[in-house]
Protein backbone atom coordinates (compact mmCIF):
# COMPACT_ATOMS: atom_id res chain seq x y z
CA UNK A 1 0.00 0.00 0.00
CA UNK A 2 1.11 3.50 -1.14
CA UNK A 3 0.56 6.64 0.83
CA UNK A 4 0.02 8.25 -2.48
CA UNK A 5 -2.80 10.89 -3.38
CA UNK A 6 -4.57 11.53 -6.71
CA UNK A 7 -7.49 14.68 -7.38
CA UNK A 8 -10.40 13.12 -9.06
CA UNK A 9 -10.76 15.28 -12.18
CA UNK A 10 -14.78 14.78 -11.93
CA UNK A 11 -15.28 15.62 -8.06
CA UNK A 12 -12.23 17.37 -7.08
CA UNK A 13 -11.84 15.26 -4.06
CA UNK A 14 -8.25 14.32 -3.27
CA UNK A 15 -8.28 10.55 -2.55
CA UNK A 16 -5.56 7.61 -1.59
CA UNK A 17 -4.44 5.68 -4.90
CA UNK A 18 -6.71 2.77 -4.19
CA UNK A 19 -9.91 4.81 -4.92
CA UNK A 20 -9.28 4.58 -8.44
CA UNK A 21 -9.09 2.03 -11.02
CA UNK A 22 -5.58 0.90 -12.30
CA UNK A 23 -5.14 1.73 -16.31
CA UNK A 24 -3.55 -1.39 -18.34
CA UNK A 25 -1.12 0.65 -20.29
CA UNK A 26 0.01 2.93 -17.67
CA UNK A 27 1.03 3.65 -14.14
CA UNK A 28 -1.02 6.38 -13.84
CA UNK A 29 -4.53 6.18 -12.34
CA UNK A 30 -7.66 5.68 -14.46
CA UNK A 31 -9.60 8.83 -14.38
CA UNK A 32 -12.48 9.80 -12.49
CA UNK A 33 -12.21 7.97 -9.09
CA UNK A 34 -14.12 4.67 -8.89
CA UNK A 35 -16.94 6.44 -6.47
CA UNK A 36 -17.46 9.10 -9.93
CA UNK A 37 -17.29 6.32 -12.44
CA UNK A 38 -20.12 4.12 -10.48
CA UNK A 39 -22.07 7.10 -10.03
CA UNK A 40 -22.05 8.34 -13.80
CA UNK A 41 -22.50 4.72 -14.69
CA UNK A 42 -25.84 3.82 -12.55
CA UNK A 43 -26.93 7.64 -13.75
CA UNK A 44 -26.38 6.28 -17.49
CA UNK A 45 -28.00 2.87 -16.62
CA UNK A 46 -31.42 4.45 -15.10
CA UNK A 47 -31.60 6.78 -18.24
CA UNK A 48 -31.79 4.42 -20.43
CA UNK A 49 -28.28 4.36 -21.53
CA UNK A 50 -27.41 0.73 -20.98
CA UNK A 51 -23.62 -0.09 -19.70
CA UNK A 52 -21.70 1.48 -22.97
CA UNK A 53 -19.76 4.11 -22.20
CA UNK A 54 -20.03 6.96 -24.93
CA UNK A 55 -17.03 8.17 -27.17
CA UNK A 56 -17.49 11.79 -25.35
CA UNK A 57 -16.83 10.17 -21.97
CA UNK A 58 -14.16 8.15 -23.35
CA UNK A 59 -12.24 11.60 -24.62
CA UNK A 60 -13.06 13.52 -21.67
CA UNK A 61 -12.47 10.95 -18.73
CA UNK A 62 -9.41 9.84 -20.36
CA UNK A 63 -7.80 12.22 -22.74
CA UNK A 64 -9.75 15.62 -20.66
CA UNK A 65 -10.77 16.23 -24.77
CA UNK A 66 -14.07 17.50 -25.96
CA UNK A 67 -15.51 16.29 -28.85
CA UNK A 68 -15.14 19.03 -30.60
CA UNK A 69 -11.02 19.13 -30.03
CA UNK A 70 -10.78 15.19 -31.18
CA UNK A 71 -12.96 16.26 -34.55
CA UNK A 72 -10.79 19.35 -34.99
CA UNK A 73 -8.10 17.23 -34.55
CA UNK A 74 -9.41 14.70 -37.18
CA UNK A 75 -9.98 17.70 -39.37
CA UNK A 76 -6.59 18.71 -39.15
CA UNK A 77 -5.11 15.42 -39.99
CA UNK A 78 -7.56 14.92 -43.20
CA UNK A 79 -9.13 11.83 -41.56
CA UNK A 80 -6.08 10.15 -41.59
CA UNK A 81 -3.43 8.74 -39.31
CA UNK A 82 -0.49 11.09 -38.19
CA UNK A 83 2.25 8.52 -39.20
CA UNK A 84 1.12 6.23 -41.54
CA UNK A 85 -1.11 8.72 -43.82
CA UNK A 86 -3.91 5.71 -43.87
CA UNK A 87 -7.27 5.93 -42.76
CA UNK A 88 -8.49 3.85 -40.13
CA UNK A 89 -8.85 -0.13 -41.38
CA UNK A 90 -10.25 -1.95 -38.13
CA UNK A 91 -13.88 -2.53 -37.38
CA UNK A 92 -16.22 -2.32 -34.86
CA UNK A 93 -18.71 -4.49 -34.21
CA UNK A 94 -21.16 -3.54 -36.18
CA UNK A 95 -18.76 -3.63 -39.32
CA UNK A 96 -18.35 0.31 -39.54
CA UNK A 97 -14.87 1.72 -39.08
CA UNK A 98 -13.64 2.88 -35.93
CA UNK A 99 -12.09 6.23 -34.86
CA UNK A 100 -8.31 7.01 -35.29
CA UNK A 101 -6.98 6.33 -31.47
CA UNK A 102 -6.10 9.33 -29.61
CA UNK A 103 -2.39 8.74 -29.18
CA UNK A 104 -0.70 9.96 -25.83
CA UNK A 105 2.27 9.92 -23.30
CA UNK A 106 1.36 6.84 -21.46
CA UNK A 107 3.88 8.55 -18.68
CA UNK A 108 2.31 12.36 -18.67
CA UNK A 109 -0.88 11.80 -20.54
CA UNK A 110 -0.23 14.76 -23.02
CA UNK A 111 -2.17 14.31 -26.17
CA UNK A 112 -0.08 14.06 -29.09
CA UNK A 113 -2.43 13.12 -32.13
CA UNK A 114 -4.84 10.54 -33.75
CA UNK A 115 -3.22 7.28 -34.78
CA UNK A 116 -4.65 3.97 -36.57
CA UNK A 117 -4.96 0.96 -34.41
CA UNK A 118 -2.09 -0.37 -35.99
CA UNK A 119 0.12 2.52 -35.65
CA UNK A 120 -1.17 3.05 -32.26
CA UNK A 121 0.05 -0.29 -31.35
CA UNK A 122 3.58 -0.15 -32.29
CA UNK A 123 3.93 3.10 -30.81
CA UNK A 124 2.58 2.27 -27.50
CA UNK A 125 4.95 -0.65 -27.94
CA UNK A 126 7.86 1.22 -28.95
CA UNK A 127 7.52 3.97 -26.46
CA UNK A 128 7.35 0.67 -23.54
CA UNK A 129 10.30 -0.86 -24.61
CA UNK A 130 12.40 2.01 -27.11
CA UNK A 131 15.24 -1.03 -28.38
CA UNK A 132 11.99 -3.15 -29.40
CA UNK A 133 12.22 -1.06 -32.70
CA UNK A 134 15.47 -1.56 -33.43
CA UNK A 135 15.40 -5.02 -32.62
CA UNK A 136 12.35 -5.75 -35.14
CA UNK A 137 14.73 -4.16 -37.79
CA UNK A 138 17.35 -6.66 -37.08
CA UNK A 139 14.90 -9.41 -36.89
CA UNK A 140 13.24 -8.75 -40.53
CA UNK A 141 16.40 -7.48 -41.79
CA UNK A 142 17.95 -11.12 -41.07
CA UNK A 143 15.12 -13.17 -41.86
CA UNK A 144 15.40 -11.08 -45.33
CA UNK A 145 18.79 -12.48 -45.60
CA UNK A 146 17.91 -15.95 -44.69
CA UNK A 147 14.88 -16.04 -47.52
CA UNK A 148 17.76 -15.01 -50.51
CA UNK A 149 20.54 -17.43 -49.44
């Protein structure tokens, strides 16, 4: 146990590290605290709203975005993914595209921009382990070899 504090960005309360959720990717706490996130979800449920958590939530519990900002953002970059120029290519689950990820600092949690799944995924890889790119390289780069001997 940790004697360490976090502010709940939805209540303002200051709280011990256990009152929130852990995030997968990150040793940073999952925003709001758990007491905000079961209170907005039984609000949600009563409504109407089922257990899915909307895409605004989503931007402004986790990336403290607005709608608006990720679509300006999305505007920006032509609908396309900051590195590899694509547009998104995974699907949800009703067959539809998804959304470009919002790519961040898993450390800081400062926004950078919108990425495809794919790219999203070998960054976030990349930026947990910085020789894992240079060590693909080598990989493919002697498995090349190996194919033309």
């Amino acid at each position: 146990m940790t004697d360490e504090t976090v502010a709940c960005r939805r209540c303002g309360d200051t709280q011990p590290r256990d009152a929130f959720y852990n995030q997968g990717h990150s040793s940073r706490p999952r925003q709001p605290c758990k007491q905000c996130l079961s209170v907005a979800r039984r609000v949600q449920y009563l409504a109407g709203g089922g257990s899915r958590i909307s895409h605004a939530q989503v931007l402004r519990d986790k990336y403290g975005l607005t709608p608006q900002q990720y679509d300006r953002m999305l505007q920006d970059q032509g609908g396309l993914c900051a590195i590899c120029g694509q547009p998104e290519t995974r699907r949800g689950s009703g067959g539809e595209p998804r959304r470009l990820s919002v790519d961040h600092d898993h450390r800081t949690g400062v926004v950078r921009q919108l990425l495809c799944g794919r790219c999203n995924s070998v960054t976030w890889a990349v930026e947990e382990s910085p020789g894992l790119l240079e060590a693909v390289r080598d990989y493919l780069e002697r498995h090349r070899r190996l194919g033309n001997a």
